[in-house]
Protein backbone atom coordinates (compact mmCIF):
# COMPACT_ATOMS: atom_id res chain seq x y z
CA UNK A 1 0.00 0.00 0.00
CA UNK A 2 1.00 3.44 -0.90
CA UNK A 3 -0.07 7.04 0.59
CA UNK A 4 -1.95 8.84 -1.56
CA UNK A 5 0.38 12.19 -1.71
CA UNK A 6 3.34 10.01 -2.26
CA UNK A 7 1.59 8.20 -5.00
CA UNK A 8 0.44 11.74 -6.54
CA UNK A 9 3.93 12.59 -6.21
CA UNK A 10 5.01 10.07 -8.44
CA UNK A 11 2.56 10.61 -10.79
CA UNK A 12 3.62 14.30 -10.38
CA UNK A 13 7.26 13.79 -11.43
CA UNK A 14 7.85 10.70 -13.01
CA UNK A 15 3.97 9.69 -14.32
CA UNK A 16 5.16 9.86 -17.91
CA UNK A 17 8.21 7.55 -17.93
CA UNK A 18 7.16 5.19 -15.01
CA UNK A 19 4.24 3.05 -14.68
CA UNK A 20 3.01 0.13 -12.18
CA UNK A 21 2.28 -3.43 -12.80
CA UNK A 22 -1.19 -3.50 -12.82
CA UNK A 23 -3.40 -3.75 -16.10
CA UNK A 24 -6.27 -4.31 -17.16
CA UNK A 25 -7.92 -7.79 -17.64
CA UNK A 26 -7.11 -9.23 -20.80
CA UNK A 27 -10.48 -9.78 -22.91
CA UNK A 28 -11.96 -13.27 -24.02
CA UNK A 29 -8.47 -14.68 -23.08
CA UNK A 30 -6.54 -12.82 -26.18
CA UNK A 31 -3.24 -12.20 -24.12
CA UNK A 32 -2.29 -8.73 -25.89
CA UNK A 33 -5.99 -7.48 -25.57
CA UNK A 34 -6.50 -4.34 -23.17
CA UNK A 35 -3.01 -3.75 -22.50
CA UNK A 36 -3.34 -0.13 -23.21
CA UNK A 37 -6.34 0.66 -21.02
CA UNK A 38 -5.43 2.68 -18.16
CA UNK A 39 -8.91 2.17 -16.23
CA UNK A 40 -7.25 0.48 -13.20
CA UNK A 41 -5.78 3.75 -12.40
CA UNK A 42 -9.32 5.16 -11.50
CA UNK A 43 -9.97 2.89 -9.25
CA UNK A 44 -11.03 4.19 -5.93
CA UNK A 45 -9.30 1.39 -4.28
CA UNK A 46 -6.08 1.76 -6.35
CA UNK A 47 -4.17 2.59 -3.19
CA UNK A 48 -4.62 -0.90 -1.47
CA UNK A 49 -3.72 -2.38 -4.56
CA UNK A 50 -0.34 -0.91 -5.42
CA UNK A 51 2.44 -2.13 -3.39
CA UNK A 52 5.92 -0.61 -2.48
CA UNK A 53 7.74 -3.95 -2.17
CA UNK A 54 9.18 -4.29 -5.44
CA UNK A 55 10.26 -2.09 -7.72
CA UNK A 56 11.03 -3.50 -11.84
CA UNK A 57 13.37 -1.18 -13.47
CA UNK A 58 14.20 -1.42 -17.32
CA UNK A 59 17.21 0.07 -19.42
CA UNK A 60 15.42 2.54 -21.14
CA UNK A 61 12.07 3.40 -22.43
CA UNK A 62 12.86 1.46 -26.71
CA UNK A 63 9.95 3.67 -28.14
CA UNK A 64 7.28 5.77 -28.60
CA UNK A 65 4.83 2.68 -29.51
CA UNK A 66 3.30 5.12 -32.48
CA UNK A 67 -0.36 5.80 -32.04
CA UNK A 68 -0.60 3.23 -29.45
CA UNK A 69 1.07 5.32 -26.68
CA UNK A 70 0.19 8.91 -25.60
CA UNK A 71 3.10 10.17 -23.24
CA UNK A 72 0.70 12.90 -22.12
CA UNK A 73 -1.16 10.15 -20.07
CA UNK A 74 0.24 9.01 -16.54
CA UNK A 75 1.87 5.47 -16.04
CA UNK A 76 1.64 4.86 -20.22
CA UNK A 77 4.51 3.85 -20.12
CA UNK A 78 4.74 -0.08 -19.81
CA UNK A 79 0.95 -0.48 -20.46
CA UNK A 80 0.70 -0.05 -24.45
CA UNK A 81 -1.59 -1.83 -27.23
CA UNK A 82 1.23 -1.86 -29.95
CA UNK A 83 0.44 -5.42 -30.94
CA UNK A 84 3.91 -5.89 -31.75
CA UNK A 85 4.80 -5.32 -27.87
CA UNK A 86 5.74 -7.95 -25.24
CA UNK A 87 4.93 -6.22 -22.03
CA UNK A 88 1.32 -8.61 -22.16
CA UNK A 89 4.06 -11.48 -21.24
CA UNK A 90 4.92 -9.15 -17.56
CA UNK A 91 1.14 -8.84 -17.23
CA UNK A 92 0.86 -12.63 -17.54
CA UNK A 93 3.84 -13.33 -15.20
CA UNK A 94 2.85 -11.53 -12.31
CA UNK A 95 -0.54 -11.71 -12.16
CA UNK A 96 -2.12 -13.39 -8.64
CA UNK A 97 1.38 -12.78 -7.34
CA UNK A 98 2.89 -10.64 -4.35
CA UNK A 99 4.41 -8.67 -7.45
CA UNK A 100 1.46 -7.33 -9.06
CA UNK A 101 1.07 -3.84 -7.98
CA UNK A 102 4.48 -2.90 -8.01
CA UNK A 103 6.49 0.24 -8.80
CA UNK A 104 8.13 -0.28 -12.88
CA UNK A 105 10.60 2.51 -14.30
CA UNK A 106 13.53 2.58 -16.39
CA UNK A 107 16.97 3.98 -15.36
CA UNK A 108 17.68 5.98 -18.37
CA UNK A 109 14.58 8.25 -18.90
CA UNK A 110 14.39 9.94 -22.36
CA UNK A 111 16.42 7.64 -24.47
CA UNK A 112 14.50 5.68 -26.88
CA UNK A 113 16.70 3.25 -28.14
CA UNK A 114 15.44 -1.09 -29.24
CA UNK A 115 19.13 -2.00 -28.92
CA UNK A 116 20.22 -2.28 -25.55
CA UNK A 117 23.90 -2.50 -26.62
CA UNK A 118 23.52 1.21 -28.26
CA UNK A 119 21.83 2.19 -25.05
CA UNK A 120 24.88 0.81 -23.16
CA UNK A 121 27.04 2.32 -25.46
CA UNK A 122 25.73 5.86 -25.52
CA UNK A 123 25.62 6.05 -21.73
CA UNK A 124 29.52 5.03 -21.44
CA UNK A 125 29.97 7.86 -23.97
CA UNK A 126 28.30 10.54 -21.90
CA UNK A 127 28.90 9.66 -18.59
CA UNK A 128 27.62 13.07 -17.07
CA UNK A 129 24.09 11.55 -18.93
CA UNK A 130 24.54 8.72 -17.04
CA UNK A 131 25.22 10.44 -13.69
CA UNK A 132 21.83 12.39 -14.25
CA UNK A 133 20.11 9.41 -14.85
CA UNK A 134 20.93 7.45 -11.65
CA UNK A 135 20.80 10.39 -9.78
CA UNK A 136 16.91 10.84 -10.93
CA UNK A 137 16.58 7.09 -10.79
CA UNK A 138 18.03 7.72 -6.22
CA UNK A 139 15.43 10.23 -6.64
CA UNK A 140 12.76 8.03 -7.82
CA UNK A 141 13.30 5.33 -5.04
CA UNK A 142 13.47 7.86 -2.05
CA UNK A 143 10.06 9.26 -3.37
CA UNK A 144 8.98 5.66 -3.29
CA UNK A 145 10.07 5.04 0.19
CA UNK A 146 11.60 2.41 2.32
CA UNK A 147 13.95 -0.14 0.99
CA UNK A 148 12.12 -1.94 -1.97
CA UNK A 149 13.74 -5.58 -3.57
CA UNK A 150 15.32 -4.16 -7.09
CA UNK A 151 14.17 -6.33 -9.60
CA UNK A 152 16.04 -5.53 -13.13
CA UNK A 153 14.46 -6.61 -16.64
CA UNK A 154 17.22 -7.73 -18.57
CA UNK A 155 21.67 -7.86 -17.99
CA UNK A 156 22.02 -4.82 -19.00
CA UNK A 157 19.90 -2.74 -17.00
CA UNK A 158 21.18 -5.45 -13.96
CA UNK A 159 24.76 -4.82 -14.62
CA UNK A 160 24.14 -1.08 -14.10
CA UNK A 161 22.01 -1.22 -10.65
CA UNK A 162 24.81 -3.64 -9.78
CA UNK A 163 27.38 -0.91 -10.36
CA UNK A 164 25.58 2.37 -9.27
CA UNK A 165 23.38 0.76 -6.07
CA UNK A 166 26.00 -1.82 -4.83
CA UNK A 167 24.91 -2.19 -1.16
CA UNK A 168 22.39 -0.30 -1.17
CA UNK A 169 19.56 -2.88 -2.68
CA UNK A 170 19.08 -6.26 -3.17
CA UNK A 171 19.02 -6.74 -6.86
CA UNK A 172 17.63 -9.59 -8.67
CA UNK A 173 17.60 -10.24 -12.36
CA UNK A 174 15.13 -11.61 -14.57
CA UNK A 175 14.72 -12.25 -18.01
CA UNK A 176 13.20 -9.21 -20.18
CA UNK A 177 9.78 -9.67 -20.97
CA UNK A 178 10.66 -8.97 -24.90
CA UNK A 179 13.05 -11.89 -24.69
CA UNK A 180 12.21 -14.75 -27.24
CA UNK A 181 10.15 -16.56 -24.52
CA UNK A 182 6.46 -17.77 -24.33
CA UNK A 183 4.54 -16.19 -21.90
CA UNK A 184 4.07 -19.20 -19.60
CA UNK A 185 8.00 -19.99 -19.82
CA UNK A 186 8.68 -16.22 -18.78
CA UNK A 187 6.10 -17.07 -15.76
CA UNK A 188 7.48 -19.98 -14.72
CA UNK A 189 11.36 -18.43 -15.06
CA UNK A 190 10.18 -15.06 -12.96
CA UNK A 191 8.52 -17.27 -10.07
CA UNK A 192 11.51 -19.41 -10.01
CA UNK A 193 13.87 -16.54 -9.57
CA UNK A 194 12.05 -14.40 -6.88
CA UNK A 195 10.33 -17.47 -5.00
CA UNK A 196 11.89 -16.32 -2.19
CA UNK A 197 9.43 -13.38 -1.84
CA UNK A 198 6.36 -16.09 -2.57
């Protein structure tokens, strides 16, 4: 759970790049169907259903998504319709779990970039970019509160909460969700990894 000024906070600063992991239903069991819909956020119980726990960070946000994406609207990010995106599969994964309802951001905000390796790349050739960036990202999780479990999507983004939060976090790493993996495999791989925290 999650006060309410914190939360609208959040949404405040970081609403357009940062999201939670809570979506809609999907409809007559099409997994990529009502990705997109942001209706969950109006809930009037949204607050006891949003946890502080956990927090999934990614690398960076890989694109705008086209018309399927309006970064105007708060927490879009990681909830879009493009049928050619994957985040259904993190939907699928964590749904029913202790994980659902958690905080999801990326460390590099602003960066649109598919290939990780050119994000990786960029970020050793501007370093004072990358100082920003984790400095926002320290930002972020003090907002956030306590101590949350640091759960990275993907090596790359692990490898740099690894180097920038050593001690400061325990850091797990699981598979990206736009890794070539069904969605049931990705499941069964992410419960595996944090069933500790089952």
């Amino acid at each position: 759970m999650i006060n309410q000024n914190i939360y609208n906070e959040l949404k405040k600063r970081y609403g357009k790049v940062s999201s939670w992991t809570i979506w809609s239903q999907p409809i007559d069991n099409r997994p990529k169907s009502n990705m997109g819909s942001l209706d969950v956020f109006d809930d009037p119980d949204l607050m006891n259903k949003l946890n502080t726990r956990f927090v999934f960070v990614g690398l960076n946000g890989s694109g705008k998504h086209d018309e399927f994406y309006d970064p105007n609207k708060p927490w879009h990010n990681f909830h879009s319709d493009n049928p050619r995106g994957n985040d259904f599969k993190l939907r699928y994964a964590l749904n029913a779990t202790p994980f659902w309802g958690s905080y999801i951001t990326d460390i590099i905000k602003d960066y649109e970039e598919v290939d990780s390796g050119k994000v990786v790349k960029y970020t050793k050739e501007h370093p004072e970019i990358m100082r920003k960036n984790i400095q926002t990202f320290k930002d972020e999780l003090r907002l956030l509160g306590g101590k949350p479990v640091i759960i990275a999507l993907g090596n790359a983004s692990f490898k740099l909460l690894k180097k920038h939060l050593v001690g400061d976090y325990n850091i797990y790493k699981i598979k990206h969700y736009a890794a070539y993996i069904g969605k049931e495999n990705y499941r069964k791989e992410l419960l595996e990894t944090l069933s500790i925290y089952l």
